[in-house]
Protein backbone atom coordinates (compact mmCIF):
# COMPACT_ATOMS: atom_id res chain seq x y z
CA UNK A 1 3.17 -39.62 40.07
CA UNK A 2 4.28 -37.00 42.71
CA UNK A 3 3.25 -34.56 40.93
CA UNK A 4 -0.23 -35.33 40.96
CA UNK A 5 -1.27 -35.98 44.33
CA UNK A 6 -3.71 -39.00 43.96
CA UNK A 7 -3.88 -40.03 40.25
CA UNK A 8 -0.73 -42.89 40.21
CA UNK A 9 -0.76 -45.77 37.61
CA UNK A 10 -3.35 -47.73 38.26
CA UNK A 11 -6.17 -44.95 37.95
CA UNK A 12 -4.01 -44.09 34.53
CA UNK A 13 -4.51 -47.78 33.71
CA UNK A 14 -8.35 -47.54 33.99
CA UNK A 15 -8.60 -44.24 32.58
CA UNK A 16 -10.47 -44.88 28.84
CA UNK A 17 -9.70 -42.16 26.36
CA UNK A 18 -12.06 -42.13 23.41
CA UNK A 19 -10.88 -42.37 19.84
CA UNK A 20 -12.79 -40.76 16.79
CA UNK A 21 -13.13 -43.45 14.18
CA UNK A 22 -10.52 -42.93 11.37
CA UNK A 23 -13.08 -41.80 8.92
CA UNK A 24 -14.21 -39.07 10.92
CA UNK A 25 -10.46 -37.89 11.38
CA UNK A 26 -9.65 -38.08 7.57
CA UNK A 27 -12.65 -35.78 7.04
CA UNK A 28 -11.95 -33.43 9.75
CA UNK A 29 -8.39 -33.47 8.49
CA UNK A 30 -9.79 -32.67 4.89
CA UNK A 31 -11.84 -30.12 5.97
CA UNK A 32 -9.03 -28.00 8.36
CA UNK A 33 -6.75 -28.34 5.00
CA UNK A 34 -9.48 -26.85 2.91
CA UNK A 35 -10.04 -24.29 5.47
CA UNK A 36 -6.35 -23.80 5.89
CA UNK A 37 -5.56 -23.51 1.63
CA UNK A 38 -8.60 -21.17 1.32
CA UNK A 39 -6.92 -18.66 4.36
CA UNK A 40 -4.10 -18.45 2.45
CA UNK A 41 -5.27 -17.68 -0.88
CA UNK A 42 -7.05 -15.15 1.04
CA UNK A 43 -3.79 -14.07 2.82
CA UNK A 44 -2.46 -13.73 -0.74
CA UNK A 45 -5.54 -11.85 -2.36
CA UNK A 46 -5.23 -9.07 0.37
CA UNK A 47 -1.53 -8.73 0.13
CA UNK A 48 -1.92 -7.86 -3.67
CA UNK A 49 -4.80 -5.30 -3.07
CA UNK A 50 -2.55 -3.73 -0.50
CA UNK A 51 0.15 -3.27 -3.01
CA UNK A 52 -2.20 -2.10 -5.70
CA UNK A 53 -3.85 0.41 -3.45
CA UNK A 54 -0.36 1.68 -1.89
CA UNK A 55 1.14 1.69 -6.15
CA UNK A 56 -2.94 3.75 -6.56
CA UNK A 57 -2.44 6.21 -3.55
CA UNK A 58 1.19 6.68 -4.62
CA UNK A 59 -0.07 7.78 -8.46
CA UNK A 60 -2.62 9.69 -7.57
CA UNK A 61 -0.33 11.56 -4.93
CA UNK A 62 2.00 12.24 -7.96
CA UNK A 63 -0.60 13.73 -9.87
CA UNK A 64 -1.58 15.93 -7.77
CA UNK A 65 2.02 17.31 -7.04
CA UNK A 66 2.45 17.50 -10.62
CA UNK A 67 -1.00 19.68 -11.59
CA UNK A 68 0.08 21.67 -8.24
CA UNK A 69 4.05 22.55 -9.48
């Protein structure tokens, strides 16, 4: 309590917090999951391009040293 000047347990006794019905938190909770497995197969997706483009830039690099020798 002393370090809030002025709220002490009886005001915390009183204080009413309100509670989403559990419905409502099972579909919220469903819906950050969803939102949660679809950034990661996105995370996943980008990774791959990035390694196909790097294995792409590295190839055509090669060529080009190759028609240049």
């Amino acid at each position: 309590g002393a370090a809030q000047g002025g709220f002490n347990a009886g005001k915390l006794s009183n204080l009413q917090i309100p509670l989403i019905d559990i419905k409502k938190q099972e579909e919220t909770r469903e819906y950050l999951d969803n939102i949660s497995y679809e950034t990661k197969t996105l995370t996943n997706l980008y990774q791959l391009k990035v390694k196909k483009l790097i294995k792409l830039k590295l190839s055509i690099l090669k060529q080009k040293l190759n028609k240049a020798a």
